[in-house]
N, C-alpha and C. Protein backbone atom coordinates (compact mmCIF):
# COMPACT_ATOMS: atom_id res chain seq x y z
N UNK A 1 -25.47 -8.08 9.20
CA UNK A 1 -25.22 -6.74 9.74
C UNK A 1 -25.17 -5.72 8.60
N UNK A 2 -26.05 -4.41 8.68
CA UNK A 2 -25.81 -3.78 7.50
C UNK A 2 -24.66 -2.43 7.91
N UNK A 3 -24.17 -2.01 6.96
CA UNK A 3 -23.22 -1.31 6.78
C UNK A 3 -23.05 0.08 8.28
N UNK A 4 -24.06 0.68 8.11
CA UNK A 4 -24.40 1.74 8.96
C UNK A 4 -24.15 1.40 10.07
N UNK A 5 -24.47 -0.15 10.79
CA UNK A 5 -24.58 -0.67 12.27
C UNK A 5 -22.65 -0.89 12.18
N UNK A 6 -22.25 -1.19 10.96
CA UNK A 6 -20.80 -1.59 11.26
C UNK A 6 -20.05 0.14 11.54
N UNK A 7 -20.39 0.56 10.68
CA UNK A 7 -19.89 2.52 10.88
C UNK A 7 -20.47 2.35 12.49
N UNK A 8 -21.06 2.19 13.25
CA UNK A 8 -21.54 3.00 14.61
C UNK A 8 -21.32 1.72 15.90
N UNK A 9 -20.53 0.46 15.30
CA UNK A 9 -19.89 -0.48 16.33
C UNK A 9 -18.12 0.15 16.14
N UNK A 10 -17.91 0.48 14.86
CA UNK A 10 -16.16 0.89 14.17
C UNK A 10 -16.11 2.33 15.58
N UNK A 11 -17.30 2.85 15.69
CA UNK A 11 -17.23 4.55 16.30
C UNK A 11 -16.89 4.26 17.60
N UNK A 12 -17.80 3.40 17.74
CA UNK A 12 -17.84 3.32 19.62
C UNK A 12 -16.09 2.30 19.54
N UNK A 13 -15.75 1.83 18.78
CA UNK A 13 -14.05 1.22 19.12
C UNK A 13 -12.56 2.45 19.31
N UNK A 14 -13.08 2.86 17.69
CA UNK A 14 -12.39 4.04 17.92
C UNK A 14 -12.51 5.42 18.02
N UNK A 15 -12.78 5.74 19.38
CA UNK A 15 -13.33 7.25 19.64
C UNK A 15 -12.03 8.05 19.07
N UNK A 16 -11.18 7.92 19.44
CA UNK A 16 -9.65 8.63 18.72
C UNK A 16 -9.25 8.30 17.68
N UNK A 17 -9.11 9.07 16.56
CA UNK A 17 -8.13 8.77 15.38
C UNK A 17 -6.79 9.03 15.52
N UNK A 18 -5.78 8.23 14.91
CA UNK A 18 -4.59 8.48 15.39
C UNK A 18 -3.93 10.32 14.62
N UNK A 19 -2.67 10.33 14.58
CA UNK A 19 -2.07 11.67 14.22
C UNK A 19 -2.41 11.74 12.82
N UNK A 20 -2.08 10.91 12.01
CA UNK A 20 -2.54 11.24 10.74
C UNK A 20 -3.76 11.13 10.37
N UNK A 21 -4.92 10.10 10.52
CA UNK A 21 -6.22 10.58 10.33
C UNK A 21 -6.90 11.46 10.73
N UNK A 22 -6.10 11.81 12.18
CA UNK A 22 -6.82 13.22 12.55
C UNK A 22 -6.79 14.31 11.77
N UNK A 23 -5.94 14.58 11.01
CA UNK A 23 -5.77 15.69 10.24
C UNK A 23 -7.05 15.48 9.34
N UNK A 24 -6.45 14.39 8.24
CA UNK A 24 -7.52 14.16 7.14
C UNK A 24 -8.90 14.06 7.39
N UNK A 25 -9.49 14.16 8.56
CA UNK A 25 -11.12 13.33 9.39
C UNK A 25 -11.20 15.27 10.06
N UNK A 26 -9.98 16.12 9.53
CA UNK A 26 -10.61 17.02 10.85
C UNK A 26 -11.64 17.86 9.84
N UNK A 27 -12.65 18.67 10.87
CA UNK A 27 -14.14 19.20 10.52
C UNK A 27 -13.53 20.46 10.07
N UNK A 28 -12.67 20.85 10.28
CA UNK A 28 -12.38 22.31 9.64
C UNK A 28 -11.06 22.50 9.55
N UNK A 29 -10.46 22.38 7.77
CA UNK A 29 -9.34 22.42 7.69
C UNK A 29 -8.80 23.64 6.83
N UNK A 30 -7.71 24.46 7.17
CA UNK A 30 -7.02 25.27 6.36
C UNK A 30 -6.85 24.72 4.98
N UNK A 31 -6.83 25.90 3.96
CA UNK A 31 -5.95 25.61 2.77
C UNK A 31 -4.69 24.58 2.93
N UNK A 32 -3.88 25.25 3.42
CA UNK A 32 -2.61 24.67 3.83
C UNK A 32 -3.06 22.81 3.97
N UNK A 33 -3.83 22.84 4.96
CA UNK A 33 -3.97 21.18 5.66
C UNK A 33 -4.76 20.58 4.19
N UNK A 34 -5.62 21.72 3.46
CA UNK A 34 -5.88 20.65 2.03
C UNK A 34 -5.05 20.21 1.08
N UNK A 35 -4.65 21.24 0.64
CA UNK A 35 -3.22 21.32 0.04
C UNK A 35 -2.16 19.59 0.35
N UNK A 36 -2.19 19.93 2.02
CA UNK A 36 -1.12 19.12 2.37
C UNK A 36 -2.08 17.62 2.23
N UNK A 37 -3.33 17.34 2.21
CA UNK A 37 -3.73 16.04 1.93
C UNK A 37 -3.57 15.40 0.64
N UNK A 38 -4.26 16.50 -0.03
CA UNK A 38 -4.12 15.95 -1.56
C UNK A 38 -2.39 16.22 -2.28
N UNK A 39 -1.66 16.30 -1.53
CA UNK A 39 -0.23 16.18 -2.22
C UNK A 39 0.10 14.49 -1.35
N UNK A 40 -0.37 14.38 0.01
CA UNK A 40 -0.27 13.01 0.41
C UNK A 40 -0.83 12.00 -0.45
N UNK A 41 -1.98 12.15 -0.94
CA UNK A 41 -2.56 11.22 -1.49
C UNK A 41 -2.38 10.71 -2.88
N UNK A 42 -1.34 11.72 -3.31
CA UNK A 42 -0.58 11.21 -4.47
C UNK A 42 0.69 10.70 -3.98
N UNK A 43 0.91 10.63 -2.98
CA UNK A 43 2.53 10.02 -2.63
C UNK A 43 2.13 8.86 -2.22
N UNK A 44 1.37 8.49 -1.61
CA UNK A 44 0.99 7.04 -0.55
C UNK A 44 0.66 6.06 -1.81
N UNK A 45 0.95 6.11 -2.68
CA UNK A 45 0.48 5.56 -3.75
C UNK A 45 1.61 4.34 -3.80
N UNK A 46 1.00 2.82 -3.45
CA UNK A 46 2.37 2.21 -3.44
C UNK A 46 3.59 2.02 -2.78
N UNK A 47 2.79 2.99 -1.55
CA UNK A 47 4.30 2.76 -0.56
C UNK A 47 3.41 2.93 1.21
N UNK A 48 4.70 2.83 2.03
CA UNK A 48 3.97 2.80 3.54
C UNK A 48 3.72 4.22 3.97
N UNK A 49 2.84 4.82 4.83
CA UNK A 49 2.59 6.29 4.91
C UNK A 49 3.64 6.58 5.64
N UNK A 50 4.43 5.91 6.39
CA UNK A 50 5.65 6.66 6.96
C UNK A 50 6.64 6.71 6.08
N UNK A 51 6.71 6.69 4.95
CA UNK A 51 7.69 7.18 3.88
C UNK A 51 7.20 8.75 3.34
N UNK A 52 6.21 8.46 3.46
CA UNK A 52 5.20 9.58 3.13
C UNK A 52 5.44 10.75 4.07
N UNK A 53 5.15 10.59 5.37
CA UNK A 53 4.75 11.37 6.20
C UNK A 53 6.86 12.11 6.20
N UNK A 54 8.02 11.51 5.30
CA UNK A 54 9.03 11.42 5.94
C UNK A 54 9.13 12.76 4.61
N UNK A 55 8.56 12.44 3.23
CA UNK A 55 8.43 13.60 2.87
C UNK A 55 8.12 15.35 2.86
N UNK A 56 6.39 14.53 3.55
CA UNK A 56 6.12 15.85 3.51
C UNK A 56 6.19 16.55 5.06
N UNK A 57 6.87 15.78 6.17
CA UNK A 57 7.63 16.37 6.68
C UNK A 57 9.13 17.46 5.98
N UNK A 58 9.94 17.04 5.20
CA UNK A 58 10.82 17.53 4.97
C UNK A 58 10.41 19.25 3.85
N UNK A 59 9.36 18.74 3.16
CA UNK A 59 8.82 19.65 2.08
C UNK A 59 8.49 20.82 3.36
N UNK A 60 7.85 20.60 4.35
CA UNK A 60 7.16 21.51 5.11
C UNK A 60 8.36 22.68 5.70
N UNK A 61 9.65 21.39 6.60
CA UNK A 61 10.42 21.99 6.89
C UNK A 61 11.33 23.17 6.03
N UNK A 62 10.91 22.64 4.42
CA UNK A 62 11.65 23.54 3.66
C UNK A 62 11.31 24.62 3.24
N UNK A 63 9.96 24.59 3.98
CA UNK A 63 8.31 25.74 3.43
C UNK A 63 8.00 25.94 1.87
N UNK A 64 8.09 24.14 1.64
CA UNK A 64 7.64 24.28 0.42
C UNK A 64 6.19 23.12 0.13
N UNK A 65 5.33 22.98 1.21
CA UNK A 65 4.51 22.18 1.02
C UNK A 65 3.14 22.81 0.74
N UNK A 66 3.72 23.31 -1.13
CA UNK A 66 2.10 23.94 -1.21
C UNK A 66 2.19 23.20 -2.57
N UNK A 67 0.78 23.56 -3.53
CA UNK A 67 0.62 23.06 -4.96
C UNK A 67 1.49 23.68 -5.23
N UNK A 68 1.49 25.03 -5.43
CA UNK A 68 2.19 26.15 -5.73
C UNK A 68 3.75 25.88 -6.15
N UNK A 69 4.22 25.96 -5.41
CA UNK A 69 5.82 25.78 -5.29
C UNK A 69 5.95 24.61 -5.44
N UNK A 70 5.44 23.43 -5.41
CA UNK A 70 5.77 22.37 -5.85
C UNK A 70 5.58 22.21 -7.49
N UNK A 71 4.32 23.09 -8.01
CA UNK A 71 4.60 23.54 -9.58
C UNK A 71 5.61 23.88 -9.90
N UNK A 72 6.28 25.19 -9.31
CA UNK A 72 7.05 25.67 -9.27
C UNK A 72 8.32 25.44 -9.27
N UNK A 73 8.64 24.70 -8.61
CA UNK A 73 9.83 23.56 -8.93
C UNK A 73 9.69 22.59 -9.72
N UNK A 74 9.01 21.66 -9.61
CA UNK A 74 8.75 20.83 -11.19
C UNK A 74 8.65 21.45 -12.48
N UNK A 75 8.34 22.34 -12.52
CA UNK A 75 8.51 23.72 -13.29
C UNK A 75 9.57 24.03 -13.89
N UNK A 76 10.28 24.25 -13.12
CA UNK A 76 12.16 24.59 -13.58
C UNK A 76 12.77 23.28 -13.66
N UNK A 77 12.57 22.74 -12.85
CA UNK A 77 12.84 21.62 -12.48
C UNK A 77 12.96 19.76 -12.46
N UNK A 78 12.65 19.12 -13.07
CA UNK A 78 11.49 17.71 -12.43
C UNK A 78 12.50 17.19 -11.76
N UNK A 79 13.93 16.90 -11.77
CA UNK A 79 14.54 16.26 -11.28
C UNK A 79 15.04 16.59 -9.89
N UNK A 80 14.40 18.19 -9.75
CA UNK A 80 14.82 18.56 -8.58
C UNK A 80 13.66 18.36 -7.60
N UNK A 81 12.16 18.07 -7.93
CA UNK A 81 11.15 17.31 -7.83
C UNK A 81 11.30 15.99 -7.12
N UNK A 82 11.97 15.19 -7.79
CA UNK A 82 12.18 13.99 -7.99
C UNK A 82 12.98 13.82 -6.62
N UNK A 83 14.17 14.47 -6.62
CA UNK A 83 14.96 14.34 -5.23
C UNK A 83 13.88 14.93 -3.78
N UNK A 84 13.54 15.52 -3.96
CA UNK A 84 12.21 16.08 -2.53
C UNK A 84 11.59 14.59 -2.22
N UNK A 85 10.88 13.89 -3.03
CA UNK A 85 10.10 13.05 -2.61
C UNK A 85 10.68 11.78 -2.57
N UNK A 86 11.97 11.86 -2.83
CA UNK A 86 12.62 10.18 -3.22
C UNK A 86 12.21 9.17 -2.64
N UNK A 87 12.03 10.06 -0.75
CA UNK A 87 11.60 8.80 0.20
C UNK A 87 10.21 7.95 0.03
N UNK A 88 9.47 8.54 -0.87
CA UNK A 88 8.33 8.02 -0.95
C UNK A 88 8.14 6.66 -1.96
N UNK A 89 9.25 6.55 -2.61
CA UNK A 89 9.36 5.15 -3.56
C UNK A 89 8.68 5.42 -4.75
N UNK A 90 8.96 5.26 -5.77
CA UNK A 90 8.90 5.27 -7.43
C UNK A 90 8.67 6.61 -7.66
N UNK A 91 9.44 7.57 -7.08
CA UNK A 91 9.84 9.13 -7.26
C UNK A 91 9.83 9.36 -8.56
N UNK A 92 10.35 8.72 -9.13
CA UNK A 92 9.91 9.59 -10.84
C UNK A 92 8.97 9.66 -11.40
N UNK A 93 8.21 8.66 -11.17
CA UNK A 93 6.52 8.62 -11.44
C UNK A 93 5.67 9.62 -10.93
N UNK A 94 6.57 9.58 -9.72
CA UNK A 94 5.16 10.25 -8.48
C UNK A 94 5.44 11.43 -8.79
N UNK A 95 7.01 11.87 -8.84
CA UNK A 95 7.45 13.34 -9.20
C UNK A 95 6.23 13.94 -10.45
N UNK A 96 6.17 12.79 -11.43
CA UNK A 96 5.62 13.48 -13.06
C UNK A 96 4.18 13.48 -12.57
N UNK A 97 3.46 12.71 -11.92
CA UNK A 97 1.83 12.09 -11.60
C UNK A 97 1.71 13.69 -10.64
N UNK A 98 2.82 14.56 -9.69
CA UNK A 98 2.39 15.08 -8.39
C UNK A 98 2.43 16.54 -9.35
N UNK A 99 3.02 16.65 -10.56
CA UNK A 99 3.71 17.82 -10.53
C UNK A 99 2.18 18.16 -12.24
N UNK A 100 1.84 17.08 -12.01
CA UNK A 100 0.74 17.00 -13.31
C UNK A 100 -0.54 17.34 -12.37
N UNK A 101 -0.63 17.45 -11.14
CA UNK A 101 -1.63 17.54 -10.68
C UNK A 101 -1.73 19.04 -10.36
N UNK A 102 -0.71 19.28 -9.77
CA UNK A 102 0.06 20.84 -9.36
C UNK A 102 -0.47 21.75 -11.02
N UNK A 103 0.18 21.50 -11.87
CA UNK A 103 0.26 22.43 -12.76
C UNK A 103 -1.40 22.04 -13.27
N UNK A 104 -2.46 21.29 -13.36
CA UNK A 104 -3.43 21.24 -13.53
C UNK A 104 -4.07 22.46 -12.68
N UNK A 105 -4.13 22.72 -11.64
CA UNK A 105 -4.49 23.26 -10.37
C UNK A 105 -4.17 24.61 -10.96
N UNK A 106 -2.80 24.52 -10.80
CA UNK A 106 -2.65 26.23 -10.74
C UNK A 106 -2.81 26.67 -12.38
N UNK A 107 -2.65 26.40 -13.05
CA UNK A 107 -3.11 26.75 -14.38
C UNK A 107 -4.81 26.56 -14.98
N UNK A 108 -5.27 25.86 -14.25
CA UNK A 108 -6.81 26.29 -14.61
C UNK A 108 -7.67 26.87 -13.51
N UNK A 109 -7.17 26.69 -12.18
CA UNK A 109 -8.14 26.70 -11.21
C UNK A 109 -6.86 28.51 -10.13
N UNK A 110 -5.55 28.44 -10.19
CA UNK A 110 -5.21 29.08 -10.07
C UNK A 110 -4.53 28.88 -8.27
N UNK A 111 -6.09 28.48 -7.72
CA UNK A 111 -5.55 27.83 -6.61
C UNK A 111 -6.53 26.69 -6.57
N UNK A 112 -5.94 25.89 -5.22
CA UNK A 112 -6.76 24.78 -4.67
C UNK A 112 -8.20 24.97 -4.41
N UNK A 113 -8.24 26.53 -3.86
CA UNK A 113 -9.29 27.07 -3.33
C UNK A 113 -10.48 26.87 -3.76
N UNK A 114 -10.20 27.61 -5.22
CA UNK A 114 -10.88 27.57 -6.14
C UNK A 114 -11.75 26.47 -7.22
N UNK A 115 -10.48 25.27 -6.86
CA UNK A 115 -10.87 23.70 -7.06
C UNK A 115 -12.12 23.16 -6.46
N UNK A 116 -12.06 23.77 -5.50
CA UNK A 116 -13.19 23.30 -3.98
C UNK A 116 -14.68 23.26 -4.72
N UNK A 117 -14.38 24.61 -5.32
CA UNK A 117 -15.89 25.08 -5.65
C UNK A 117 -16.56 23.79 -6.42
N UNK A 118 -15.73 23.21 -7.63
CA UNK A 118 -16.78 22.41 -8.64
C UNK A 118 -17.75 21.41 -7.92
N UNK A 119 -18.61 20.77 -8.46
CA UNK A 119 -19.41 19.87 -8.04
C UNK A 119 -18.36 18.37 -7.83
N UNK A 120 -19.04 17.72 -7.66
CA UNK A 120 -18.08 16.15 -7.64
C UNK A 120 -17.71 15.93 -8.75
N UNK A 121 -19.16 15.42 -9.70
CA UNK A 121 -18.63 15.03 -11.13
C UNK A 121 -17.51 15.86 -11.83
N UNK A 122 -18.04 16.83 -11.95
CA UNK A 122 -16.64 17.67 -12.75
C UNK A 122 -15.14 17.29 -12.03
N UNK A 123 -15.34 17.70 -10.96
CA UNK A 123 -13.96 17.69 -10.12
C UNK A 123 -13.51 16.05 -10.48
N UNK A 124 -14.28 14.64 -10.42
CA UNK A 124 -13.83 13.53 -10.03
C UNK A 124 -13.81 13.19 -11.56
N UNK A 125 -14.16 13.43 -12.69
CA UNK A 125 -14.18 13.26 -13.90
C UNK A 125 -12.57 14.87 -14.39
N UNK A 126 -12.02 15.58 -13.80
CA UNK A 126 -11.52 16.45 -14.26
C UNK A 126 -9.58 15.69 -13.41
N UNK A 127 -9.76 14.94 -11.77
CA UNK A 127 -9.08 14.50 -11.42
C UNK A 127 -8.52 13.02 -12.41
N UNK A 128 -9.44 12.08 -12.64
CA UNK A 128 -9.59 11.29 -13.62
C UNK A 128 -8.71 11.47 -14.53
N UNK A 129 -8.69 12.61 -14.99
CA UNK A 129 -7.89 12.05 -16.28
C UNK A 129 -6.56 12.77 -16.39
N UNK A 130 -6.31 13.52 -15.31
CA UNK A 130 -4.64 13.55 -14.83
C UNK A 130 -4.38 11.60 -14.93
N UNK A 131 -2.67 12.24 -15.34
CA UNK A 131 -1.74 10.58 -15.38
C UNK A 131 -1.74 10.73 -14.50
N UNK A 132 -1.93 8.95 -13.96
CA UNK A 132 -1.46 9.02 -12.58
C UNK A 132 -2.15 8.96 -11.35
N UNK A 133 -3.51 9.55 -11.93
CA UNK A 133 -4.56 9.64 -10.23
C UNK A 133 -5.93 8.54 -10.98
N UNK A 134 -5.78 7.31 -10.34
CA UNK A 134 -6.98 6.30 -10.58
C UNK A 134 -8.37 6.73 -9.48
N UNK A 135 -9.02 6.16 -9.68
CA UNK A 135 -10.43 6.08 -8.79
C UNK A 135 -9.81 6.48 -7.43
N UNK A 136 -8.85 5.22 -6.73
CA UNK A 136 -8.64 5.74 -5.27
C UNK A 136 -8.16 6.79 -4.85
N UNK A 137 -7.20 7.47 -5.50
CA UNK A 137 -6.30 8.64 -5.37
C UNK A 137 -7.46 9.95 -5.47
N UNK A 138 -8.09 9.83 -6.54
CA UNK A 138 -9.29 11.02 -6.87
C UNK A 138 -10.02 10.93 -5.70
N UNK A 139 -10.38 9.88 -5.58
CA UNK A 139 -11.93 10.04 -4.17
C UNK A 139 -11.50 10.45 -3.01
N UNK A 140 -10.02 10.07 -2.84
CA UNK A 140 -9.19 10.40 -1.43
C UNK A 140 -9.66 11.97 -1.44
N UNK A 141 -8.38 12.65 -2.25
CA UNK A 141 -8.37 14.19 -2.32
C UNK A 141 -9.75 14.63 -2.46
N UNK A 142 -11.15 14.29 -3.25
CA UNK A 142 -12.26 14.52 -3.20
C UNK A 142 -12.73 14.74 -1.89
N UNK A 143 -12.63 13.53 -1.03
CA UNK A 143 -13.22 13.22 0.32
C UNK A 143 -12.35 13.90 1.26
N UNK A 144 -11.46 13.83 1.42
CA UNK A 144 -10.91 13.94 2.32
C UNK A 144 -10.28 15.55 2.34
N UNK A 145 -9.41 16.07 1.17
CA UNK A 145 -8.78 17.02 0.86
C UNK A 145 -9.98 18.39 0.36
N UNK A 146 -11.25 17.81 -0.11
CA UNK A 146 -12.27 18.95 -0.64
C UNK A 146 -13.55 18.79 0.32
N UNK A 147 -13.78 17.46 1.02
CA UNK A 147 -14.97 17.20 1.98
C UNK A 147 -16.05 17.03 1.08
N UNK A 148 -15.76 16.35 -0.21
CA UNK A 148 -17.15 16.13 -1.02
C UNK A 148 -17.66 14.51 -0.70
N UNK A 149 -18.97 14.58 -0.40
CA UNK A 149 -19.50 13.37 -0.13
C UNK A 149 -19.10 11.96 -0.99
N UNK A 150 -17.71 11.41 -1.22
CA UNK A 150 -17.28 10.25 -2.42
C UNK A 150 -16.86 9.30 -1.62
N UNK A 151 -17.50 8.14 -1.37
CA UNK A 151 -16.90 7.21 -0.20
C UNK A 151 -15.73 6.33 -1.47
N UNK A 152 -14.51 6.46 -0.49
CA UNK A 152 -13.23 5.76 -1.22
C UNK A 152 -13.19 4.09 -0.88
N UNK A 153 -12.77 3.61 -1.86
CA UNK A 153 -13.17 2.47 -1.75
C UNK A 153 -11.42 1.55 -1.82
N UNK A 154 -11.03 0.58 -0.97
CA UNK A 154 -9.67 -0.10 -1.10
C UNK A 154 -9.36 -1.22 -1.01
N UNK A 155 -8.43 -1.79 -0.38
CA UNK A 155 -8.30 -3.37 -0.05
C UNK A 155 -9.08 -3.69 1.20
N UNK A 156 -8.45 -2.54 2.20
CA UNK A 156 -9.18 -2.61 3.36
C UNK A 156 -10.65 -2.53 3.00
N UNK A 157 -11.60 -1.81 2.55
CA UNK A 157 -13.00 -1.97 2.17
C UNK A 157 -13.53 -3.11 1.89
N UNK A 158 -12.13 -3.69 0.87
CA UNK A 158 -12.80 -4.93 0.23
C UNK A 158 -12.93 -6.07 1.01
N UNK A 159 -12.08 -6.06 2.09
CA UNK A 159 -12.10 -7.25 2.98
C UNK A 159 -13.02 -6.96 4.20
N UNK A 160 -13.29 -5.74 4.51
CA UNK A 160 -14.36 -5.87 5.28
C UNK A 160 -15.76 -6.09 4.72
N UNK A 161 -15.91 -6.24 3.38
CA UNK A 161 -16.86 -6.04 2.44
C UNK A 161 -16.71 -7.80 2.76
N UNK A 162 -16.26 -8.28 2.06
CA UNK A 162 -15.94 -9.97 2.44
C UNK A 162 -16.20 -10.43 4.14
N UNK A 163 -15.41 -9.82 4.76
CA UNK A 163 -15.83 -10.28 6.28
C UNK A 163 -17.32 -10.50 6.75
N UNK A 164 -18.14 -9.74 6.62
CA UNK A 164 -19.52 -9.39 6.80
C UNK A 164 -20.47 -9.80 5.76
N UNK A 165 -19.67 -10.37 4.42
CA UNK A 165 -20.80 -11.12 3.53
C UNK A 165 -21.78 -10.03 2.96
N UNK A 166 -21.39 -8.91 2.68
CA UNK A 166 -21.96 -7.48 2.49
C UNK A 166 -22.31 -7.86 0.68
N UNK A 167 -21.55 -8.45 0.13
CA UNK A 167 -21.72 -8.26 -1.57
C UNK A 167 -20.66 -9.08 -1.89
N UNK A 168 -21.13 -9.89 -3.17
CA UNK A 168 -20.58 -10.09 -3.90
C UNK A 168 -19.63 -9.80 -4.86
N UNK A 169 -20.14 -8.89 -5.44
CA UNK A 169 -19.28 -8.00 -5.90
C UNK A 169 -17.92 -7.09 -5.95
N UNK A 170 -16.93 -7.30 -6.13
CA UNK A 170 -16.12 -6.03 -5.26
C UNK A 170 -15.58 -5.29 -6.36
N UNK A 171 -16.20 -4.73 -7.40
CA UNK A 171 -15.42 -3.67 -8.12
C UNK A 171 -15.58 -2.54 -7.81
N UNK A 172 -14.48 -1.77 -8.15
CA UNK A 172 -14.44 -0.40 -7.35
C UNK A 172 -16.10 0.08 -7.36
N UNK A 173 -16.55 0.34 -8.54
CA UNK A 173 -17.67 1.23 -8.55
C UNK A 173 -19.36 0.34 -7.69
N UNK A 174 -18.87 -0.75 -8.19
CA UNK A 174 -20.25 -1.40 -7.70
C UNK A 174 -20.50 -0.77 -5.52
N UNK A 175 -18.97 -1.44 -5.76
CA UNK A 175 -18.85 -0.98 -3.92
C UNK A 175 -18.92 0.52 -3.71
N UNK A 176 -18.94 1.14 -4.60
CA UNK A 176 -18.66 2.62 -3.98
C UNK A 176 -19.92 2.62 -4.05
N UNK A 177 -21.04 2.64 -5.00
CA UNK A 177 -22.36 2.86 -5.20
C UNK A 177 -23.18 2.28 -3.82
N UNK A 178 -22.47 0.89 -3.42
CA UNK A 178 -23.44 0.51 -2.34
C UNK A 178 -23.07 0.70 -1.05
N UNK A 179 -22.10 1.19 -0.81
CA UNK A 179 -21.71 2.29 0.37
C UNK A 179 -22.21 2.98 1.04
N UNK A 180 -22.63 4.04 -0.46
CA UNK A 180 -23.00 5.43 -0.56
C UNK A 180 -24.46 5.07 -0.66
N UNK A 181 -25.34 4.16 -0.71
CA UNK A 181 -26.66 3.95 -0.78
C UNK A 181 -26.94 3.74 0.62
N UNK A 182 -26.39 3.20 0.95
CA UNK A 182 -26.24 2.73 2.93
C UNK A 182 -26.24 3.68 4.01
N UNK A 183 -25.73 4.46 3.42
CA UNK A 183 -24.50 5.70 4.38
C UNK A 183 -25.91 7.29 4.56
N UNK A 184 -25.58 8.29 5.17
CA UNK A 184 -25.86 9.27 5.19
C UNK A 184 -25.12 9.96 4.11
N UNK A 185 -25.53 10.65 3.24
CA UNK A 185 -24.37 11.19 2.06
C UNK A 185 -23.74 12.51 3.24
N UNK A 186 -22.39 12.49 3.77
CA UNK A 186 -22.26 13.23 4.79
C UNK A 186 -20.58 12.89 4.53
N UNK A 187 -19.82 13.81 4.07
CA UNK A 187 -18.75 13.79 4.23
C UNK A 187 -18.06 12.90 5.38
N UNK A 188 -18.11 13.71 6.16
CA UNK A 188 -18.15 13.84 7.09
C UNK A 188 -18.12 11.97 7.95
N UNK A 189 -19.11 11.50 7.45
CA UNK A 189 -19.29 9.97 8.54
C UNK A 189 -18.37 9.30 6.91
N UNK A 190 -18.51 9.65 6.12
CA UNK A 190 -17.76 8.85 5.14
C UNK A 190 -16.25 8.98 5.32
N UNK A 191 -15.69 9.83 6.05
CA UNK A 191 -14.50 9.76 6.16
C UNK A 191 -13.94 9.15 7.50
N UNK A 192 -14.76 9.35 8.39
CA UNK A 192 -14.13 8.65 9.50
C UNK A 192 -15.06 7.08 9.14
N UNK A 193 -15.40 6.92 8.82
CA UNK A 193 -15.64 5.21 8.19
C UNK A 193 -14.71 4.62 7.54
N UNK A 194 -14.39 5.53 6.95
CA UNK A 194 -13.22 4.60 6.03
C UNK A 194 -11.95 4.73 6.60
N UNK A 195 -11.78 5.99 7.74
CA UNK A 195 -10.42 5.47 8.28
C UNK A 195 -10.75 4.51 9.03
N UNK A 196 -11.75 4.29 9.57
CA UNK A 196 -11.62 3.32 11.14
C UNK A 196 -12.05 2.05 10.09
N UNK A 197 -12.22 2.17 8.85
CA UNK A 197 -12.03 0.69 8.32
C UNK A 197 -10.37 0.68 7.99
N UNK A 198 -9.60 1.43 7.87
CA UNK A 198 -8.02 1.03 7.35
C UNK A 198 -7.43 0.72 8.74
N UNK A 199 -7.84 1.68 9.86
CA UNK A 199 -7.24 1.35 11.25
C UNK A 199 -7.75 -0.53 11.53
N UNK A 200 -8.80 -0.51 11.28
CA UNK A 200 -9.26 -1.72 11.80
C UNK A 200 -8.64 -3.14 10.53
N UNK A 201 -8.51 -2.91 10.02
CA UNK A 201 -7.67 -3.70 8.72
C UNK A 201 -5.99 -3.46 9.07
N UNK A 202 -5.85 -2.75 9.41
CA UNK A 202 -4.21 -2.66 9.71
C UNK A 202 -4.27 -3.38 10.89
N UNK A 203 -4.94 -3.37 11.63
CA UNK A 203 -4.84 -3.89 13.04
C UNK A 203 -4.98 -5.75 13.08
N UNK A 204 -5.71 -5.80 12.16
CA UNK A 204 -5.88 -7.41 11.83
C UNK A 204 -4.75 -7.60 11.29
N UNK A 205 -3.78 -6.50 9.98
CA UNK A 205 -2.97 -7.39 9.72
C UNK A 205 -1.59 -7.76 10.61
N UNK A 206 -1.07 -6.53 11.50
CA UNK A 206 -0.82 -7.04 12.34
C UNK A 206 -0.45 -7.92 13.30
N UNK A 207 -1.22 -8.33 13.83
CA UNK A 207 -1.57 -9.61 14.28
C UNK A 207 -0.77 -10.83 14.14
């Protein structure tokens, strides 16, 4: 079975994405909803998304879920940083990794907005070498948070990559390359592919 036929058997299973992929999978998102991905995608790092979601629930409620003000407080701050996200697990890390991404942003780019513009390479070679954000974390916010064509690659990938006898191979890049050779380069189907591969991997584990 090649890749494409598995993307369009994954579609017809799950016509609905649940509450949180809907956001990240939606076709037209506010600043705000980018903002709010790529600050997720440095928290989920290592922990369950409902620790996550318990954050940036609370950040929101406090109307502080922007780059901005989260500079801004890490800023004056880290330890007051540090307490916002506690629920998310290894808070001091994530505090220094979230608040390195923030002050990257608003000190060269000013806003997120403005981030949008670069090409991939720059942007995924400029995410790169923030502490803290590896291959998966970059391609997330790439894909998902900017809508640039970067298929993210994970555990879940890797085992559906294994299930189907797709490759040998499973290092990050080899798999991302043969993805993206398969695929329509289309934001767009690359993101709801890869959720309805984590939905469909969560659902096995489950079980």
């Amino acid at each position: 079975m090649n890749i494409y036929k598995i993307y369009l058997e994954l579609r017809k299973k799950y016509k609905k994405l649940n509450k949180y992929w809907k956001l990240w999978c939606k076709r037209k998102k506010s600043s705000h909803e980018r903002e709010k991905i790529a600050i997720g995608a440095i928290l989920a790092q290592r922990t369950n998304w409902k620790n996550v979601e318990i954050v940036l629930n609370n950040l929101e409620e406090k109307k502080i879920l922007s780059i901005r003000k989260i500079y801004q407080i890490g800023k004056n701050n880290l330890s007051d940083l540090e307490e916002l996200i506690k629920p998310s697990g290894f808070y001091r890390q994530k505090a220094k990794y979230l608040f390195g991404f923030c002050k990257f942003i608003i000190e060269n780019y000013k806003t997120f907005k403005n981030f949008l513009k670069q090409d991939i390479d720059k942007a995924r070679k400029q995410l790169l070498n923030l502490e803290g954000i590896g291959k998966e974390t970059a391609d997330s916010i790439l894909l998902y948070a900017c809508d640039k064509p970067v298929f993210v690659i994970d555990e879940y990938t890797r085992r559906l990559t294994k299930k189907y006898h797709l490759a040998n191979n499973f290092s990050y890049d080899f798999l991302q390359a043969f993805f993206e050779s398969q695929l329509p380069k289309n934001p767009k189907i690359y993101q709801d592919f890869h959720a309805m591969i984590v939905l469909e991997g969560q659902k096995k584990i489950q079980r």
